[in-house]
Protein backbone atom coordinates (compact mmCIF):
# COMPACT_ATOMS: atom_id res chain seq x y z
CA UNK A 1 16.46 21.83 3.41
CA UNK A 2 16.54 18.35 4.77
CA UNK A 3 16.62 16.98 8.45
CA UNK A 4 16.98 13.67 9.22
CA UNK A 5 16.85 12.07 12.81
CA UNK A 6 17.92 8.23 13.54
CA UNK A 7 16.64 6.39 15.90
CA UNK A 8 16.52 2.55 16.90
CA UNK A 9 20.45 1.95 17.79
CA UNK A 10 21.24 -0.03 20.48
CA UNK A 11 23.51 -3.04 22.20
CA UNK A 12 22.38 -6.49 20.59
CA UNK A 13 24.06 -10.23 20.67
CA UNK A 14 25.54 -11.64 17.40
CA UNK A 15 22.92 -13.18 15.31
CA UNK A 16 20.24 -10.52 16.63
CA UNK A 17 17.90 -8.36 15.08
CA UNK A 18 17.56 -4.41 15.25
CA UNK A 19 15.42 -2.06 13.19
CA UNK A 20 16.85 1.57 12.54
CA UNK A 21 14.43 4.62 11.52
CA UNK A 22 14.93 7.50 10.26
CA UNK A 23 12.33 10.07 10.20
CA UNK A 24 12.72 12.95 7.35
CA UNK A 25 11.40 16.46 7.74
CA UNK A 26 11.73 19.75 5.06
CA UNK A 27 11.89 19.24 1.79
CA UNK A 28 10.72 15.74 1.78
CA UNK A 29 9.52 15.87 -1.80
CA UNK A 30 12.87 16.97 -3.25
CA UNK A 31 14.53 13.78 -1.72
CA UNK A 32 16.19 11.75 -5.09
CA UNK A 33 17.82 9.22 -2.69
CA UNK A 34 17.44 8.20 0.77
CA UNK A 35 19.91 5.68 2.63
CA UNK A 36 21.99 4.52 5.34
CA UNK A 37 25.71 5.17 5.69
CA UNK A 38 28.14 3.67 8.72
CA UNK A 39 31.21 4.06 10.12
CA UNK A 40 33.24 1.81 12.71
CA UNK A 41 35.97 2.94 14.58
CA UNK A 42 39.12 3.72 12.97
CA UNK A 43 37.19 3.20 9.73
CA UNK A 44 35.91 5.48 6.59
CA UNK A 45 32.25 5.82 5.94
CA UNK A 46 30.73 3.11 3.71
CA UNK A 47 27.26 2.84 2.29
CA UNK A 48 24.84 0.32 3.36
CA UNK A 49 21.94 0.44 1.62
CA UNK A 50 19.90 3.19 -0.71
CA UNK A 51 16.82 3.74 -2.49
CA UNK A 52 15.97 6.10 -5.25
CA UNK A 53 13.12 7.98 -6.51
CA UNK A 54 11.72 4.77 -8.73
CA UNK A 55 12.24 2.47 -6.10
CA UNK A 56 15.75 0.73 -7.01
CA UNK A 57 17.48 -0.37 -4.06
CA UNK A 58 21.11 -1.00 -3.80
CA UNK A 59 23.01 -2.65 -0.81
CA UNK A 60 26.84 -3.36 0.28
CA UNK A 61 28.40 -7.07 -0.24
CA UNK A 62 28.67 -7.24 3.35
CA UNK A 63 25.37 -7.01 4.37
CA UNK A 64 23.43 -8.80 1.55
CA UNK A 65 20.48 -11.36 2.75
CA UNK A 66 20.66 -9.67 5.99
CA UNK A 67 19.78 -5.78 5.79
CA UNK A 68 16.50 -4.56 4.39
CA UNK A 69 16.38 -0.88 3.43
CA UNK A 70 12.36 -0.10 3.08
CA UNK A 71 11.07 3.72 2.88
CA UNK A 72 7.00 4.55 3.69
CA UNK A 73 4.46 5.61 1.12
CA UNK A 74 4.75 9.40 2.13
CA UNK A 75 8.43 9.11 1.83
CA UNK A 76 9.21 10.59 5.35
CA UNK A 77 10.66 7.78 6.94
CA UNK A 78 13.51 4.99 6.19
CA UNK A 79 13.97 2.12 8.01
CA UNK A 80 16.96 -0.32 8.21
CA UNK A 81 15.85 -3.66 9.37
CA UNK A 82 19.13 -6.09 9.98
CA UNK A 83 19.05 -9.30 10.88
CA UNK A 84 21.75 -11.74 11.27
CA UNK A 85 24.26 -8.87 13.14
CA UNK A 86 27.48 -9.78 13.19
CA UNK A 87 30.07 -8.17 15.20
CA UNK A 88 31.54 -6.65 12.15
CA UNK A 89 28.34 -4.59 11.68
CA UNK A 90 29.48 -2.09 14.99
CA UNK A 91 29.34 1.34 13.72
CA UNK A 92 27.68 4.82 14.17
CA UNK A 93 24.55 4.17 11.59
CA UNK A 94 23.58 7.70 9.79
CA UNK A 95 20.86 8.46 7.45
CA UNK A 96 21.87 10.21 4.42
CA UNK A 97 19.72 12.37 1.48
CA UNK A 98 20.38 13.90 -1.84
CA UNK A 99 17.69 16.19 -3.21
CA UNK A 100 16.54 16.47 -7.13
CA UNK A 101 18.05 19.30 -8.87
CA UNK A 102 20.94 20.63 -6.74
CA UNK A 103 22.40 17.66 -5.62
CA UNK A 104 22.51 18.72 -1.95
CA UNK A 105 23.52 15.68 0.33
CA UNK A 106 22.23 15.76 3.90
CA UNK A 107 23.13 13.96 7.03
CA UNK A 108 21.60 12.42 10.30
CA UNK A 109 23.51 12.62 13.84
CA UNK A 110 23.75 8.95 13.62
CA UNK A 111 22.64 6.09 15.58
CA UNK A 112 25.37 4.19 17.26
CA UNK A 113 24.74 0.34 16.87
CA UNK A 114 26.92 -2.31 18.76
CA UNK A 115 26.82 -6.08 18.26
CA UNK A 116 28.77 -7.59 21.34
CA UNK A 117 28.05 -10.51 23.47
């Protein structure tokens, strides 16, 4: 088992900067893949950005040259730092897990993120 807890949402201006973290607890060393998922009102869930096991990121179109997805040494904690926030980028940011072997995906309670002036 997995838990994940987001923190770091919040109200910024267009063109602003926030930093999300996630802080993992369990299994930690199971983990495969580690990212950040969103959703906007009246919208599906889309990926933002992942990381595997070796280290290979992988980030949406949208939010290329302005999103950083970075995970520490011990692998316990993900962080999301965006820059360049558009309005577009409004959404309910959750961290998301799959562990080796079983495949089990795992979910944050999600971090709500608005980008209003």
């Amino acid at each position: 088992q997995v838990q994940l807890v987001e923190s770091g949402g919040g109200l910024v201006q267009p063109g602003g900067s926030l930093r999300l973290s996630c802080a993992a607890s369990g299994s930690i060393f199971s983990i495969y893949s580690m990212g950040w998922y969103r959703q906007a009102p009246g919208k599906q869930r889309e990926l933002v950005a992942d990381i595997i096991s070796g280290g290979a990121t992988n980030y949406a179109d949208s939010v290329k040259g302005r999103i950083t997805n970075s995970r520490s040494n011990a692998r316990n904690s993900l962080y999301l730092q965006m820059n360049s926030l558009k309005p577009e980028d409004t959404a309910v940011y959750y961290c998301h897990s799959i562990t080796n072997g079983d495949n089990m995906n795992y979910w944050g309670r999600g971090t709500l993120v608005t980008v209003s002036s």
